[in-house]
Protein backbone atom coordinates (compact mmCIF):
# COMPACT_ATOMS: atom_id res chain seq x y z
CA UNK A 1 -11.88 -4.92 34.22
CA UNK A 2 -9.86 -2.12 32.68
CA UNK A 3 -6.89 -4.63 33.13
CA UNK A 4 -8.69 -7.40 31.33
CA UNK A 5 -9.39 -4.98 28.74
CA UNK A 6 -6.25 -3.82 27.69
CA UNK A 7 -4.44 -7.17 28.02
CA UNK A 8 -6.98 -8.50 25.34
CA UNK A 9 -6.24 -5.81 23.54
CA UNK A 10 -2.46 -5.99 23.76
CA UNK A 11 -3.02 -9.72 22.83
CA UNK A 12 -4.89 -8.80 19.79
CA UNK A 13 -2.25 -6.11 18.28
CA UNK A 14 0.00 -8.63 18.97
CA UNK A 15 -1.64 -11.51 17.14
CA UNK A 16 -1.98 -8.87 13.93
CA UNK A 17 1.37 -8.57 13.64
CA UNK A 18 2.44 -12.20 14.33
CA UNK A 19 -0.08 -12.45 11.09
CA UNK A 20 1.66 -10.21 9.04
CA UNK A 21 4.81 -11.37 9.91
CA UNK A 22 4.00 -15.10 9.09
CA UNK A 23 3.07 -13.39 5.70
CA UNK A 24 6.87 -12.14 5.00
CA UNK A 25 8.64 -15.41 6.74
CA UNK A 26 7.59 -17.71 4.59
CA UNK A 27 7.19 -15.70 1.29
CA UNK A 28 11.46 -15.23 2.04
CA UNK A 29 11.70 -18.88 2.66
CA UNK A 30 10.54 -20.32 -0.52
CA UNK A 31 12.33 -18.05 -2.63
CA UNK A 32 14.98 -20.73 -3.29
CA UNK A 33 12.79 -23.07 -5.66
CA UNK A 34 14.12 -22.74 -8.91
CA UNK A 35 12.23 -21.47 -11.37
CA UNK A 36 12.70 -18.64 -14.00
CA UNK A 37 12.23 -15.04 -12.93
CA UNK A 38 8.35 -15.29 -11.55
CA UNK A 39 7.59 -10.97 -11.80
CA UNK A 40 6.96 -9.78 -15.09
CA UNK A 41 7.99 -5.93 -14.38
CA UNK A 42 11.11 -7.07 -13.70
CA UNK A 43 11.60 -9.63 -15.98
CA UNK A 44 14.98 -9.86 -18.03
CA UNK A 45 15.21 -9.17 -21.46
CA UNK A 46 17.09 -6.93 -23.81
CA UNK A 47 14.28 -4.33 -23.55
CA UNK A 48 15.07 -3.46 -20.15
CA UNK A 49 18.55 -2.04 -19.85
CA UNK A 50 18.07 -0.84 -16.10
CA UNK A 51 20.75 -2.19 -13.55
CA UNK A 52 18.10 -3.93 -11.57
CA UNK A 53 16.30 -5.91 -14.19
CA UNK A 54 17.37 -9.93 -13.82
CA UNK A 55 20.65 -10.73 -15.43
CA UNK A 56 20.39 -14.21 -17.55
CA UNK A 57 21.72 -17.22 -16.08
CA UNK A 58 21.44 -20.97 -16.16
CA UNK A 59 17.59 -21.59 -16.59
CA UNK A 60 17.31 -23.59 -13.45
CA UNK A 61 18.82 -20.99 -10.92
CA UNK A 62 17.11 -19.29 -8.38
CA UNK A 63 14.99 -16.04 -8.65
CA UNK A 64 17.59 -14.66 -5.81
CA UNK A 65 20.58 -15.83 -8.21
CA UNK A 66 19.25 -13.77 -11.12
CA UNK A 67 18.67 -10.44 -9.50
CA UNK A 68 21.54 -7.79 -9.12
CA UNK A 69 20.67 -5.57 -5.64
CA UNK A 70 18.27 -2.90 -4.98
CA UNK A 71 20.98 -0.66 -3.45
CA UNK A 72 19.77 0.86 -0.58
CA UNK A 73 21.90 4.13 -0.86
CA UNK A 74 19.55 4.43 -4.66
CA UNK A 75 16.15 4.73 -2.97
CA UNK A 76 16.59 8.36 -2.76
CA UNK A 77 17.46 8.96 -6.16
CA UNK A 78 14.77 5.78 -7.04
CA UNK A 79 11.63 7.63 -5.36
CA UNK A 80 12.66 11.26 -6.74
CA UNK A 81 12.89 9.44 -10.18
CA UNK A 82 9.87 8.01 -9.49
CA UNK A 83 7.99 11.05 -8.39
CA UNK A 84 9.04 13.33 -11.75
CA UNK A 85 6.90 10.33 -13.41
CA UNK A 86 3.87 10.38 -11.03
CA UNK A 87 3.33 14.38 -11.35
CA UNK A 88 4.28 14.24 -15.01
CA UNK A 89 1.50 11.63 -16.07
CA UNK A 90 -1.15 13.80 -16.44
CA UNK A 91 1.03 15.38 -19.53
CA UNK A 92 0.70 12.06 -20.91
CA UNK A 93 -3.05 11.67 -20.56
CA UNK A 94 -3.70 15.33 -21.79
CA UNK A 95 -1.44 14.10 -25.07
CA UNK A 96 -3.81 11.12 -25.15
CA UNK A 97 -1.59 8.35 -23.06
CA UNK A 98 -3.58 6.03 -20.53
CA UNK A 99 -6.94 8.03 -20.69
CA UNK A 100 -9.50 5.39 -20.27
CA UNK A 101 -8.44 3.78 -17.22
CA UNK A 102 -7.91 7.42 -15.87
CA UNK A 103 -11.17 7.91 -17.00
CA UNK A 104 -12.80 4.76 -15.17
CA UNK A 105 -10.63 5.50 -12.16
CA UNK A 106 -12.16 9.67 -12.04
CA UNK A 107 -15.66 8.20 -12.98
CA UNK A 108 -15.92 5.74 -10.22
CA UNK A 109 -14.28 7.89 -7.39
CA UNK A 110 -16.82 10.44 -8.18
CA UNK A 111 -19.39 7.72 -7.69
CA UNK A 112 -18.34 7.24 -4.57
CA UNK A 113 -17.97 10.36 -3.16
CA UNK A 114 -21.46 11.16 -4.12
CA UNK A 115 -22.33 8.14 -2.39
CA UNK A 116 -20.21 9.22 0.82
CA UNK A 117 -22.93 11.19 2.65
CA UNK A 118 -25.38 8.14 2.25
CA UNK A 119 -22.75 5.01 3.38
CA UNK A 120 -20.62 6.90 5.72
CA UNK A 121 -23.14 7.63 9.03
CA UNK A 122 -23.44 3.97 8.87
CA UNK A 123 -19.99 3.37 10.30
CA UNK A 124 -20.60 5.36 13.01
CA UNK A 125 -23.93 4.45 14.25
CA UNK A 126 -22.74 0.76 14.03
CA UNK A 127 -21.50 -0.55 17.39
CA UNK A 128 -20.74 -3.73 15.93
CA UNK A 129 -16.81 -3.09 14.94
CA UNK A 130 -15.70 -2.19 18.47
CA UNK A 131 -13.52 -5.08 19.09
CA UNK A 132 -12.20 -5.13 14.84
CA UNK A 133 -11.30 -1.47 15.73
CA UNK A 134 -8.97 -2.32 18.81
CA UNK A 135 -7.86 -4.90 16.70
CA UNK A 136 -6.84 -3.14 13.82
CA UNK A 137 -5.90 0.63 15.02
CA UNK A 138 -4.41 3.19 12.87
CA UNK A 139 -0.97 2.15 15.25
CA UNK A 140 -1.86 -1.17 14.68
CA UNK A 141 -2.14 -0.95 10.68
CA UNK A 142 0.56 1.19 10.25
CA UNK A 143 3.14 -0.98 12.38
CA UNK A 144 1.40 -4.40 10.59
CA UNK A 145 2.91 -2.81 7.07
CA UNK A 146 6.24 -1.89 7.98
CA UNK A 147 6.65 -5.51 9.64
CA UNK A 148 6.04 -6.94 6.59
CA UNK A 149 8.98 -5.62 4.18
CA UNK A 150 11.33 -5.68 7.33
CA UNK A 151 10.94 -8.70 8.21
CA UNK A 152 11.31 -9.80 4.74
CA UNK A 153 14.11 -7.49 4.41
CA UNK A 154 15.95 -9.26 7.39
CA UNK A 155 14.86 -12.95 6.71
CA UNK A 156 16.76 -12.27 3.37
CA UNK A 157 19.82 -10.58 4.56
CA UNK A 158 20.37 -13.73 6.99
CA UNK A 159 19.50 -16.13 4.10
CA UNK A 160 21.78 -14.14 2.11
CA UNK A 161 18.69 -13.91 -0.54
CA UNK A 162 18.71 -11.54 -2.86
CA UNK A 163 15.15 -11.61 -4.30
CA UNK A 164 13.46 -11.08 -0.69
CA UNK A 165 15.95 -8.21 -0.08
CA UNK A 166 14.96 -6.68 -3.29
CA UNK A 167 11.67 -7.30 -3.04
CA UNK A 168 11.47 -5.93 0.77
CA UNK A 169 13.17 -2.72 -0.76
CA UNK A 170 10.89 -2.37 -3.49
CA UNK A 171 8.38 -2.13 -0.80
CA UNK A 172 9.90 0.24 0.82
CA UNK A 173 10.32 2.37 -2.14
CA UNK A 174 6.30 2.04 -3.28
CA UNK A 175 5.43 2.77 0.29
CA UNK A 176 7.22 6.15 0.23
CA UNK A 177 6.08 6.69 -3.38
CA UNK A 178 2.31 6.31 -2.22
CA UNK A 179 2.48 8.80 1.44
CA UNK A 180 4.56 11.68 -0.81
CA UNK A 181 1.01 11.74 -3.20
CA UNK A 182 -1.27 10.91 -0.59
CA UNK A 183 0.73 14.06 1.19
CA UNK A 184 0.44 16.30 -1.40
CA UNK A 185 -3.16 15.85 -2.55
CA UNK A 186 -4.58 15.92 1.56
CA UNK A 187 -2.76 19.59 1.90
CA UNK A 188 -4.80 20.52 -1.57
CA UNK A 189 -8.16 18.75 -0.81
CA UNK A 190 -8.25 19.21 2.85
CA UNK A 191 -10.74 16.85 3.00
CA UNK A 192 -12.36 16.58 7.03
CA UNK A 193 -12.58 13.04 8.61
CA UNK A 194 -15.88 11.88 9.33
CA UNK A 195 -15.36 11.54 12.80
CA UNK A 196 -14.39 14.99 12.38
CA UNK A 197 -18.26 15.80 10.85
CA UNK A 198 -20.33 17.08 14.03
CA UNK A 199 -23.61 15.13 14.89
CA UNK A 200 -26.37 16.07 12.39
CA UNK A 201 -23.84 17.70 10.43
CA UNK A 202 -23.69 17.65 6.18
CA UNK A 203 -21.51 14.51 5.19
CA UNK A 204 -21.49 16.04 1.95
CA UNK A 205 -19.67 19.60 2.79
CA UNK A 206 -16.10 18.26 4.06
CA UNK A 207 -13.71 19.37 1.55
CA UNK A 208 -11.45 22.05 2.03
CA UNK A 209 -12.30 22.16 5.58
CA UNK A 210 -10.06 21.02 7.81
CA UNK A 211 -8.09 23.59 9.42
CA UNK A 212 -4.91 21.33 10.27
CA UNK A 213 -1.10 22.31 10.03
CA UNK A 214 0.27 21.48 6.53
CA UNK A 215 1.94 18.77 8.75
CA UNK A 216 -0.61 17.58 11.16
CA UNK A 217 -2.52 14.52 9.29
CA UNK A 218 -6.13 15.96 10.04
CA UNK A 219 -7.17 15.70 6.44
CA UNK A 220 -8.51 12.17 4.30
CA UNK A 221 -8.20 11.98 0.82
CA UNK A 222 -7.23 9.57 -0.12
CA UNK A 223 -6.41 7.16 2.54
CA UNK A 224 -2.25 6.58 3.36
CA UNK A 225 -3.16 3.76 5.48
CA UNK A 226 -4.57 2.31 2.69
CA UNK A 227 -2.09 3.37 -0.29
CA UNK A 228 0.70 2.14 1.65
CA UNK A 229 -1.40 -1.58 2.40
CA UNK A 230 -1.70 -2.01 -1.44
CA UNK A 231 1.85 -0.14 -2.31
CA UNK A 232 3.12 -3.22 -0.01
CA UNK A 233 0.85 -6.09 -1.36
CA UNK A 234 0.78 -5.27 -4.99
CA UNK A 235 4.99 -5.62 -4.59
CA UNK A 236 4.26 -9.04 -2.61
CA UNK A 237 1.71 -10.35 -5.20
CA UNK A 238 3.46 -9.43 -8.61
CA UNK A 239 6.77 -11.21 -7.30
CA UNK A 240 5.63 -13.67 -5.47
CA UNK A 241 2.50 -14.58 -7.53
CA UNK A 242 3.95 -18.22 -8.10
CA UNK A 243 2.96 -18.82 -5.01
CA UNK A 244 -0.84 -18.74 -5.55
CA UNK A 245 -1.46 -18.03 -2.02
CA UNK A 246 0.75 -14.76 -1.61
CA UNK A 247 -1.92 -12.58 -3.81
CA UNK A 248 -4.92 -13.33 -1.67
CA UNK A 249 -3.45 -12.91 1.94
CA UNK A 250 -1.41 -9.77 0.39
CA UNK A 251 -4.61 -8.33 -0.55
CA UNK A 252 -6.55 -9.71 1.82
CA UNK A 253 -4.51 -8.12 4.55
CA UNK A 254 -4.59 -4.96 2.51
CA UNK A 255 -8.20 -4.75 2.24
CA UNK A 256 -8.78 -5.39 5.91
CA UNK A 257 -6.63 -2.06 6.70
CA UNK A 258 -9.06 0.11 3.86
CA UNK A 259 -12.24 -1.25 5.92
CA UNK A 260 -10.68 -0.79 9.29
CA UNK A 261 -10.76 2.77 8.08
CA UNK A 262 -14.34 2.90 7.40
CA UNK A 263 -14.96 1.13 11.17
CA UNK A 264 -13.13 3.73 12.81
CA UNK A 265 -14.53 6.69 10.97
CA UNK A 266 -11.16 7.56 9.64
CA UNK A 267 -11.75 8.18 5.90
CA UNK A 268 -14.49 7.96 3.47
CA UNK A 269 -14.94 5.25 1.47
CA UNK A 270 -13.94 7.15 -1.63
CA UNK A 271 -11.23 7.91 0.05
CA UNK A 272 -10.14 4.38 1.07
CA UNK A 273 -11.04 3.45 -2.85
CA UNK A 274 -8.49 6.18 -3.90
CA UNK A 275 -5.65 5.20 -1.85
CA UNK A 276 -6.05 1.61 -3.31
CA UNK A 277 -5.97 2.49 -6.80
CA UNK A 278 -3.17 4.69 -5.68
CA UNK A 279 -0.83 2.06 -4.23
CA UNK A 280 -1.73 -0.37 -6.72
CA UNK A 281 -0.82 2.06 -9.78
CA UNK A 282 2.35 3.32 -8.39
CA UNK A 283 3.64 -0.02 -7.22
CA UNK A 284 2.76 -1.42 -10.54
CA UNK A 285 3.25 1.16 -13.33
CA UNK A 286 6.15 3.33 -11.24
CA UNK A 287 8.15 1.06 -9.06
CA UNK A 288 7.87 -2.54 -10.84
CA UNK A 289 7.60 -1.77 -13.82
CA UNK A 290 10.37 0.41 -14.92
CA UNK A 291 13.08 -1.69 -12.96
């Protein structure tokens, strides 16, 4: 029986990733139909002098034709560039820069967390996930989003396609942008897991509780799984959003990784709502947008 049960469960992990895979493949293999640069933040243009942004050539090349490389020797220097603009945007909102939606975003995270103690026990009276939570393990989820910019990464280099190497390396870059935040702000919150919450114990008192190495992962907002599942699909969807597909299984596949960790009692749903917002933002306003 035990047998049975882990070879269903192999078979499952396996079929995840054969999903997330057949994401990449065929996002790589289309990236020959000509048409003009399809992603806006890195659209050509005289505005944008940065080394990366499209170069202009003959209007019926290739998105792959237009692009100069994402070095990979410059994601260093990329993501500490990057990171001076993440911890310096709250000098721009204090100067009166991007308020409202920072607003929205604080207001509505609030709302959830107050809302935490009443939607959370949920999860784990439920027996009803048990096989979606084999399925889609924090191992699981975490090895589904590094297939996916790999694999495009290598379907490129073979294809010799520019775009899909870029756009693989963006990833990359918007992943490691997202888990240095999510880092920082877990070591200052030290927010307890709600597994972590004994039974009958306050869903409401978990911040500043856990008693984890600086190091050791214990703590939950927001959620990395999460930031790095929309850091990863917000890349897919803005470039590839010709395709009209690529935006809903990007976020689809995204989502499902925030609600697997709700099911396994992992994070909060404030917390899963945060790490959204947070791969979304820096993947659009920090990695595309100032290429």
């Amino acid at each position: 029986m035990i047998s049975r049960v882990s070879s269903s469960a192999a078979r499952a992990r396996n079929f995840v990733l054969l999903l997330l895979l057949g994401v990449a493949v065929p996002v790589a293999a289309q990236t020959s139909a000509p048409e003009a640069n399809p992603s806006g933040p890195v659209s050509n243009g005289p505005a944008d002098p940065s080394p990366r942004s499209s170069q202009t050539s003959p209007q019926n090349s290739s998105p792959a034709s237009q692009e100069t490389p994402v070095l990979l020797k410059a994601i260093v220097p990329d993501i500490l560039r990057d990171q001076k603009r993440v911890w310096l945007y709250p000098v721009g909102v204090v100067k009166g820069e991007h308020w409202k939606p920072t607003l929205g975003v604080v207001v509505s995270t609030a709302g959830l967390v107050a809302l935490d103690p009443h939607d959370t026990p949920y999860f784990r009276r439920t027996t009803a996930f048990a096989n979606f939570n084999t399925v889609a393990s924090g191992r699981n989820a975490a090895l589904g989003i590094l297939a996916v910019p790999l694999s495009l990464y290598v379907v490129g280099a073979v294809r010799k396609d520019t775009y899909a190497r870029n756009t693989a390396l963006l990833a990359a870059e918007a992943v490691a942008d997202s888990q240095i935040v999510t880092f920082v702000m877990k070591n200052i919150d030290r927010r307890i897991r709600p597994v972590d919450v004994p039974p009958g114990g306050d869903f409401a008192n978990t911040w500043f509780k856990s008693r984890g190495s600086f190091i050791s992962g214990g703590q939950t907002f927001p959620s990395g799984h999460t930031a790095a599942a929309f850091s990863v699909a917000t890349v897919l969807a803005e470039r590839y959003r010709r395709h009209f597909w690529v935006p809903w299984v990007a976020y689809g596949l995204a989502g499902t990784v925030g609600f697997s960790r709700l099911t396994l009692q992992a994070h909060f749903p404030s917390d899963v709502f945060a790490g959204a917002i947070l791969g979304i933002a820096l993947s659009h306003y920090i990695v595309l947008r100032h290429r």
